[in-house]
Protein backbone atom coordinates (compact mmCIF):
# COMPACT_ATOMS: atom_id res chain seq x y z
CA UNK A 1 16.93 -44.41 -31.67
CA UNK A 2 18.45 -42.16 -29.08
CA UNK A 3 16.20 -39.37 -30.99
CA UNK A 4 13.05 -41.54 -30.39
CA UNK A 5 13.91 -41.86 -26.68
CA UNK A 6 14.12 -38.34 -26.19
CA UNK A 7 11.31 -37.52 -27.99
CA UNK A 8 8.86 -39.96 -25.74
CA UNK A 9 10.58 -38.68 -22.59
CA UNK A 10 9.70 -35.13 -23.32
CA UNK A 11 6.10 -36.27 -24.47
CA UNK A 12 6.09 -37.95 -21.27
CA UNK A 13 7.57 -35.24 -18.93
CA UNK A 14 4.59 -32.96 -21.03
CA UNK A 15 1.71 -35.18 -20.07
CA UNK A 16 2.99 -35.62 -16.24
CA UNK A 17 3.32 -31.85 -16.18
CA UNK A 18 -0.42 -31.90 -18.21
CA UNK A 19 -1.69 -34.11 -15.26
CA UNK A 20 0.05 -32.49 -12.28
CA UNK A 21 -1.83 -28.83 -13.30
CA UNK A 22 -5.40 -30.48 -13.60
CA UNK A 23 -4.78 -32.46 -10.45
CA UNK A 24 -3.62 -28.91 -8.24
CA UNK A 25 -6.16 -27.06 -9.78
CA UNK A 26 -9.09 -29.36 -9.17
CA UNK A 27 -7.61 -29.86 -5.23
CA UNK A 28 -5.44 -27.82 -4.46
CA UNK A 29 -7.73 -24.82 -3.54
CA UNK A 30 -9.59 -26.97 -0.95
CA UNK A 31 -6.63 -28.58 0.55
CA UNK A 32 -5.65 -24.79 1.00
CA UNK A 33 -9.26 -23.74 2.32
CA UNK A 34 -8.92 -26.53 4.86
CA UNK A 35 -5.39 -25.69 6.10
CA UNK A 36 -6.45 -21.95 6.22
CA UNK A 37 -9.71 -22.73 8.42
CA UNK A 38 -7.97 -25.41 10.24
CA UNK A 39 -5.29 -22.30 11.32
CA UNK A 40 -7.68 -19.43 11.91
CA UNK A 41 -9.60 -20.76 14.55
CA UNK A 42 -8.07 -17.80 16.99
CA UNK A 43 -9.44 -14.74 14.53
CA UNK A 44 -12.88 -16.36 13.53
CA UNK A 45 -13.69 -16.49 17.36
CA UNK A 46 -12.39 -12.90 18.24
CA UNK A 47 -14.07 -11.37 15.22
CA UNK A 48 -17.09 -13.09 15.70
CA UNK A 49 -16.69 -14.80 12.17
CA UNK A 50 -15.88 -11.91 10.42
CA UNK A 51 -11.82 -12.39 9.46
CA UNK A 52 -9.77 -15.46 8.78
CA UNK A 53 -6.58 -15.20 9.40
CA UNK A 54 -3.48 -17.45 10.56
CA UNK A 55 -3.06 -17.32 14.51
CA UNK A 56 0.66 -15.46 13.90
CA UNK A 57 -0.56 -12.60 11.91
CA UNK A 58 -3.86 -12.24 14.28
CA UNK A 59 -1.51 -11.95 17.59
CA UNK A 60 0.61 -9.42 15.51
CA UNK A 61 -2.86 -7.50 15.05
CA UNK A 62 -3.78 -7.41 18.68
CA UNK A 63 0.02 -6.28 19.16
CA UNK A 64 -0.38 -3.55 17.08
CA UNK A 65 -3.35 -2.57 18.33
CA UNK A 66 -2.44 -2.27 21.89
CA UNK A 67 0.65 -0.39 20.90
CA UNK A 68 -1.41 2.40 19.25
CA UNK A 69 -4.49 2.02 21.54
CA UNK A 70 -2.85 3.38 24.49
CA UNK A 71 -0.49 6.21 22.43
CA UNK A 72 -4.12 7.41 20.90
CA UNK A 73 -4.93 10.08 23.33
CA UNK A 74 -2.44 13.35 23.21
CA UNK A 75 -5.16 16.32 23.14
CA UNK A 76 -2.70 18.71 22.18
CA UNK A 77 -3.28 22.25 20.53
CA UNK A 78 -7.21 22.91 20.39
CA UNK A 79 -7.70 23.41 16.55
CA UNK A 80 -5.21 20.77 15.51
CA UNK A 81 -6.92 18.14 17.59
CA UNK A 82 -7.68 15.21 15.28
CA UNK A 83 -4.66 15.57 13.74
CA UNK A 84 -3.06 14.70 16.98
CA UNK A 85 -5.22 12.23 18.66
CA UNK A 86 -7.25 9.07 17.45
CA UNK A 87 -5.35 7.17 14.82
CA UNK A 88 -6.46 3.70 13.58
CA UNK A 89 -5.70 0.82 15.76
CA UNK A 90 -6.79 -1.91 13.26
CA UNK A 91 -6.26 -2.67 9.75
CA UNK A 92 -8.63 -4.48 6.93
CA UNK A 93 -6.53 -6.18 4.18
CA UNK A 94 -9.34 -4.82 1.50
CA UNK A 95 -11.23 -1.98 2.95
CA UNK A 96 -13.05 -0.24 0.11
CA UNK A 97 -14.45 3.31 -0.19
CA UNK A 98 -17.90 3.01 -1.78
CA UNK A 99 -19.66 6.42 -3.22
CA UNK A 100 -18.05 9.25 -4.60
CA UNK A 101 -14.01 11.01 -3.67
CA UNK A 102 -14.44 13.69 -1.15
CA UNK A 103 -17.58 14.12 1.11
CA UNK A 104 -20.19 11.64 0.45
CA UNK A 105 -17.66 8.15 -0.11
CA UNK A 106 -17.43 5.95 2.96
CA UNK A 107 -14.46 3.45 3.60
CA UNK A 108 -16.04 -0.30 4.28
CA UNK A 109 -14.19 -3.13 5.75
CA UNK A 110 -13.59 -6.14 3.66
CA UNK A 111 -16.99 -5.43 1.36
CA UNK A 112 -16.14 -8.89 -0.12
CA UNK A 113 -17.09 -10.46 3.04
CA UNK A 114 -20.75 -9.17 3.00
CA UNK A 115 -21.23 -10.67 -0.49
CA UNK A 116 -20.72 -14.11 1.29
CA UNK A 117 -24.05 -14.10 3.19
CA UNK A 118 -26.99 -14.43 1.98
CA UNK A 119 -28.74 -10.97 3.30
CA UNK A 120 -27.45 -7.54 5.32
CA UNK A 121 -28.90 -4.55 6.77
CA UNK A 122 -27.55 -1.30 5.80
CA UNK A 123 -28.28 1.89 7.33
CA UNK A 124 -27.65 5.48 6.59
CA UNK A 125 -28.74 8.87 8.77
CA UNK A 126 -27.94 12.27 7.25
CA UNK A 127 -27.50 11.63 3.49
CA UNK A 128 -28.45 15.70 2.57
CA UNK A 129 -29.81 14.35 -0.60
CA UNK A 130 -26.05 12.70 -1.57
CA UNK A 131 -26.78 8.95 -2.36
CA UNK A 132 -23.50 8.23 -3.96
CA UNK A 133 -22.85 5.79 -1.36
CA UNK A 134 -26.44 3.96 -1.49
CA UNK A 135 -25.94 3.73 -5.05
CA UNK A 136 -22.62 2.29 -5.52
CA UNK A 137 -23.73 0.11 -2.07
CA UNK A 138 -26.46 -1.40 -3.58
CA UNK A 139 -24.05 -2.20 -6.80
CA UNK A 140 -21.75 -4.14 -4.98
CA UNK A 141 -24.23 -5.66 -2.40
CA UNK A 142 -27.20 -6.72 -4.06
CA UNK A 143 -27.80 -8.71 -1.27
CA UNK A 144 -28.06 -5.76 1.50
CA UNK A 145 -31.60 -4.20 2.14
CA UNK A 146 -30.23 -0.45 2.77
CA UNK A 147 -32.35 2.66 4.48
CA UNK A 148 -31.73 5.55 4.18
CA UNK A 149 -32.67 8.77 6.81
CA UNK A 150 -32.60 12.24 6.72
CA UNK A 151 -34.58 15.75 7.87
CA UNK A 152 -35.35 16.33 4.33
CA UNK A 153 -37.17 14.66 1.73
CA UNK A 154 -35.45 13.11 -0.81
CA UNK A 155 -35.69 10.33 -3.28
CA UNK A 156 -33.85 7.12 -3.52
CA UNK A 157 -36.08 4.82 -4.50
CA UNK A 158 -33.62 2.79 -6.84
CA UNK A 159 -31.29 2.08 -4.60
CA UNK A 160 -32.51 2.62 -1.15
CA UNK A 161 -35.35 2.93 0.88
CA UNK A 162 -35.80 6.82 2.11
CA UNK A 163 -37.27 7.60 5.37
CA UNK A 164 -37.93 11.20 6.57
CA UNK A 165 -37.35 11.63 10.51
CA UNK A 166 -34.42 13.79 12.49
CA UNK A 167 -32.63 11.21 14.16
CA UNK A 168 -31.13 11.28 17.75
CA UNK A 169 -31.60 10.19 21.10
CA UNK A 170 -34.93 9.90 21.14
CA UNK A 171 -35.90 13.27 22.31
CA UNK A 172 -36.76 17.09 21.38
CA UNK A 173 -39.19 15.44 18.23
CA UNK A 174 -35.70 12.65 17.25
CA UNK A 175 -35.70 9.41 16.86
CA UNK A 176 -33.19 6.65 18.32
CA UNK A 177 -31.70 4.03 16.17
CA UNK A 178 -34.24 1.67 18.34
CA UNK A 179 -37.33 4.13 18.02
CA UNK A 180 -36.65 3.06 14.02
CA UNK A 181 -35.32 -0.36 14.35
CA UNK A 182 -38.63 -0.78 16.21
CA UNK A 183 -40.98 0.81 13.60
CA UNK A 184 -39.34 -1.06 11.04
CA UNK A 185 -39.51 -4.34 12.36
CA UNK A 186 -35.63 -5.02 12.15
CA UNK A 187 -35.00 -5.66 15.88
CA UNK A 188 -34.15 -8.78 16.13
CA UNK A 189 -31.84 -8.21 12.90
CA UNK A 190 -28.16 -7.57 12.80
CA UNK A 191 -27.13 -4.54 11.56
CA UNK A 192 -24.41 -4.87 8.99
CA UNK A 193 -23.05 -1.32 8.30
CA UNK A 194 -24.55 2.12 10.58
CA UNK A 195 -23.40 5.14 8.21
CA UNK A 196 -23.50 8.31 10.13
CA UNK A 197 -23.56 12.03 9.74
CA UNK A 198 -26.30 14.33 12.21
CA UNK A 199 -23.62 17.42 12.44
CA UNK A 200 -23.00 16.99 15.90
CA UNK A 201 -25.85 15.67 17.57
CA UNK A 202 -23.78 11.87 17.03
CA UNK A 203 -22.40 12.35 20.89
CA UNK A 204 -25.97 12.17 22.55
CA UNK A 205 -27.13 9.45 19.83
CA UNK A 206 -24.37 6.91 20.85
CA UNK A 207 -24.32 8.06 24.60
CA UNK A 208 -28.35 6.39 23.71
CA UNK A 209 -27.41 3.76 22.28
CA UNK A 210 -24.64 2.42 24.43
CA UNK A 211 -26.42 3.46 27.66
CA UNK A 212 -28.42 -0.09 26.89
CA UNK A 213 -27.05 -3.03 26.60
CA UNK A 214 -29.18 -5.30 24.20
CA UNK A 215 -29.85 -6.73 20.99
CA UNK A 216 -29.48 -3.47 19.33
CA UNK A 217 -26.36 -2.36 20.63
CA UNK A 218 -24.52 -5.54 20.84
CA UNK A 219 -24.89 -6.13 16.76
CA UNK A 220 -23.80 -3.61 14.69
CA UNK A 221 -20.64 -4.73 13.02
CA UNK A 222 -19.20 -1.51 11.11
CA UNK A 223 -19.75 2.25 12.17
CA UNK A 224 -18.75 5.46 9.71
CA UNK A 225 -19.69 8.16 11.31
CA UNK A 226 -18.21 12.20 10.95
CA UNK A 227 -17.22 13.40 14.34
CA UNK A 228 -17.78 17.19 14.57
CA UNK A 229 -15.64 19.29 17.26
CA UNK A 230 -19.01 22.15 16.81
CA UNK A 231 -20.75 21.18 19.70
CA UNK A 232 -17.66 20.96 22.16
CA UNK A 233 -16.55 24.92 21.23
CA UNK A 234 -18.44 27.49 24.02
CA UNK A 235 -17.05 30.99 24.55
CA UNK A 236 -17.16 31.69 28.07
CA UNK A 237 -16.13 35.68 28.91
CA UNK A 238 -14.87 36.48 25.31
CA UNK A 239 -12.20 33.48 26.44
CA UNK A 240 -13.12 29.97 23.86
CA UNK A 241 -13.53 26.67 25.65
CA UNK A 242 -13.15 23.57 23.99
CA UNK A 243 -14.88 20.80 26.07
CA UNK A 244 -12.83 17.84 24.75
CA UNK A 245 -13.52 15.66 27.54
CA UNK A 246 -16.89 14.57 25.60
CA UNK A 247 -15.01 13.60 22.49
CA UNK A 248 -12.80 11.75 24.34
CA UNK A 249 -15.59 9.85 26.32
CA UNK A 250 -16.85 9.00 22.86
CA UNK A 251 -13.84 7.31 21.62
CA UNK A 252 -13.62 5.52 24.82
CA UNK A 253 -18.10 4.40 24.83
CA UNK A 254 -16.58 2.76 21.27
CA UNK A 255 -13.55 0.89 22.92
CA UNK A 256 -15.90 -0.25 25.90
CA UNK A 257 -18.30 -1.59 23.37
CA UNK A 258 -15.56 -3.23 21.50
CA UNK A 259 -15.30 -1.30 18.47
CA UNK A 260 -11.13 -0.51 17.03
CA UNK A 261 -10.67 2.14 14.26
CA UNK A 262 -9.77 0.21 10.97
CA UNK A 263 -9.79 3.63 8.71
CA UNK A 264 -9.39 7.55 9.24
CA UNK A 265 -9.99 10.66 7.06
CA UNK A 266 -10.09 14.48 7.11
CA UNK A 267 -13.13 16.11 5.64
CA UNK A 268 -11.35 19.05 3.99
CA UNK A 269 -14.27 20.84 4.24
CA UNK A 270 -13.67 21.54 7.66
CA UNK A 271 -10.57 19.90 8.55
CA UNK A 272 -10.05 21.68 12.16
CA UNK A 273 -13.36 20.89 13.30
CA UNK A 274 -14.59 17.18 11.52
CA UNK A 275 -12.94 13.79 10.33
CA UNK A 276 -14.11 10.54 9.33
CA UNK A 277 -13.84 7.50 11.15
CA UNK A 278 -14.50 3.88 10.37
CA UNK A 279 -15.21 1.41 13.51
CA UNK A 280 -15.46 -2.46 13.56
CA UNK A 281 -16.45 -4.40 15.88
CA UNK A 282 -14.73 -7.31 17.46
CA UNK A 283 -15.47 -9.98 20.46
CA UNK A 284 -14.12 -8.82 23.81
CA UNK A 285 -11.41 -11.50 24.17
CA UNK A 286 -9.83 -9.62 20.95
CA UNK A 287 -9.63 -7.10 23.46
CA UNK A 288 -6.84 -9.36 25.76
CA UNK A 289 -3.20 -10.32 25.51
CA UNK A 290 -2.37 -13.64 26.25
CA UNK A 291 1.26 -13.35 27.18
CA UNK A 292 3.42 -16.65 27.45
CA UNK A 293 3.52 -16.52 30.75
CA UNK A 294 -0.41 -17.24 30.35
CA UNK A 295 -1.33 -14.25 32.14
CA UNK A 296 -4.06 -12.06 30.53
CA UNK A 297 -3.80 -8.28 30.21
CA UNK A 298 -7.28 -6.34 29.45
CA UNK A 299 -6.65 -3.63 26.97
């Protein structure tokens, strides 16, 4: 009898335990979805939608990034300066690198969260003929309508629409990112991801576009771009000057416009003279530290 018992209490235990699993898995998730919307109110507003994450970990990020935001410009010796100034201020939990190792692959943030809406815009200047990114883009994001633009000709047709045209600010026979935006009828669109590589002629093509402030410039979410030290290098009298102030008014037209450096790379190519940087952009009031004294510090 005692035998019998124990048998129908373990039967028993089994089907609660049975029950219990079906119940958490068919709930569970949402109650959690709830609780983590419910608690990320702070980061969906500062990221413009973008992130989703608890109100203690998003004050940690601003934190951080004000700690390394103001330590980011040293200068330092004249060929060792990117290893000395301009480190990342921001982090993404699952940035990816789409395309291929070495000099071609970008570093995304979050790729995952593009797959959740329904379309993107994806642009590229300076591919050289290397598509690796386009391809393994358009892979992972059948969802993003990417263009691709170069001095060239080349063929991408695949993966990517190709567009010849020098790109620029505009003038000297270039074209600005709103010349195109206007030709193709994708003004009034967001721009998801702006890959860039012009060998030096980015400084006067985001001095262009930041000069404006409009539709254009006010929605582009994610910049990779390769920053070249070429154009900054003049020898003066058999004596080399290195004109760093302009790179350093670069960095600082992306922090006025909002953007923090989530990933950085050396192209070992050239490792004195370019690197890779990743930018996202954030809302401006990421850009403040509420202290609890409730005053407000602009970074």
């Amino acid at each position: 009898m005692i035998n019998v018992n124990k048998r129908f209490c373990s039967i028993l235990l089994l089907f609660f335990i049975v029950i219990s699993f079906i119940l958490l898995n068919n709930y569970h998730p949402t109650l959690l979805n709830n609780i983590r919307i419910s608690n990320c109110e702070l980061s969906r507003i500062e990221s413009d939608n973008f992130f989703c994450e608890i109100d203690e970990d998003w004050y940690r990020r601003k934190e951080v990034f004000y700690l390394q935001h103001n330590r980011n410009q040293f200068t330092g010796v004249p060929y060792m300066f990117f290893q000395d100034n301009y480190e990342p201020t921001f982090s993404c939990r699952f940035e990816q690198r789409l395309g291929i190792n070495g000099d071609g692959g970008k570093w995304i943030c979050d790729v995952y969260r593009l797959k959740q809406i329904p379309s993107c815009l994806i642009y590229s200047f300076g591919s050289n003929g290397e598509f690796s990114f386009e391809n393994e883009t358009s892979r992972y994001l059948p969802n993003c309508d990417i263009h691709t633009f170069d001095m060239k000709e080349f063929n991408c047709t695949d993966f990517c629409t190709f567009h010849q045209t020098r790109i620029g600010d505009g003038l000297g026979g270039t074209k600005s990112l709103r010349m195109i935006m206007s030709e193709l009828n994708h003004t009034g669109r967001y721009l998801d991801i702006l890959k860039i590589d012009i060998e030096g002629s980015e400084y006067e093509f985001f001095e262009d576009l930041f000069n404006t402030t409009d539709y254009v410039s006010e929605n582009i979410r994610q910049i990779l771009v390769e920053i070249h030290l070429s154009k900054l290098i003049r020898n003066v009298n058999n004596v080399t000057v290195y004109e760093f102030e302009k790179l350093h008014d670069l960095f600082q037209l992306f922090h006025d416009n909002h953007y923090v450096i989530f990933h950085k790379e050396v192209n070992l190519y050239n490792p004195h003279w370019a690197f890779e940087y990743s930018f996202i952009k954030l809302n401006k009031q990421f850009f403040q530290i509420n202290n609890p004294s409730n005053s407000t510090e602009h970074l």
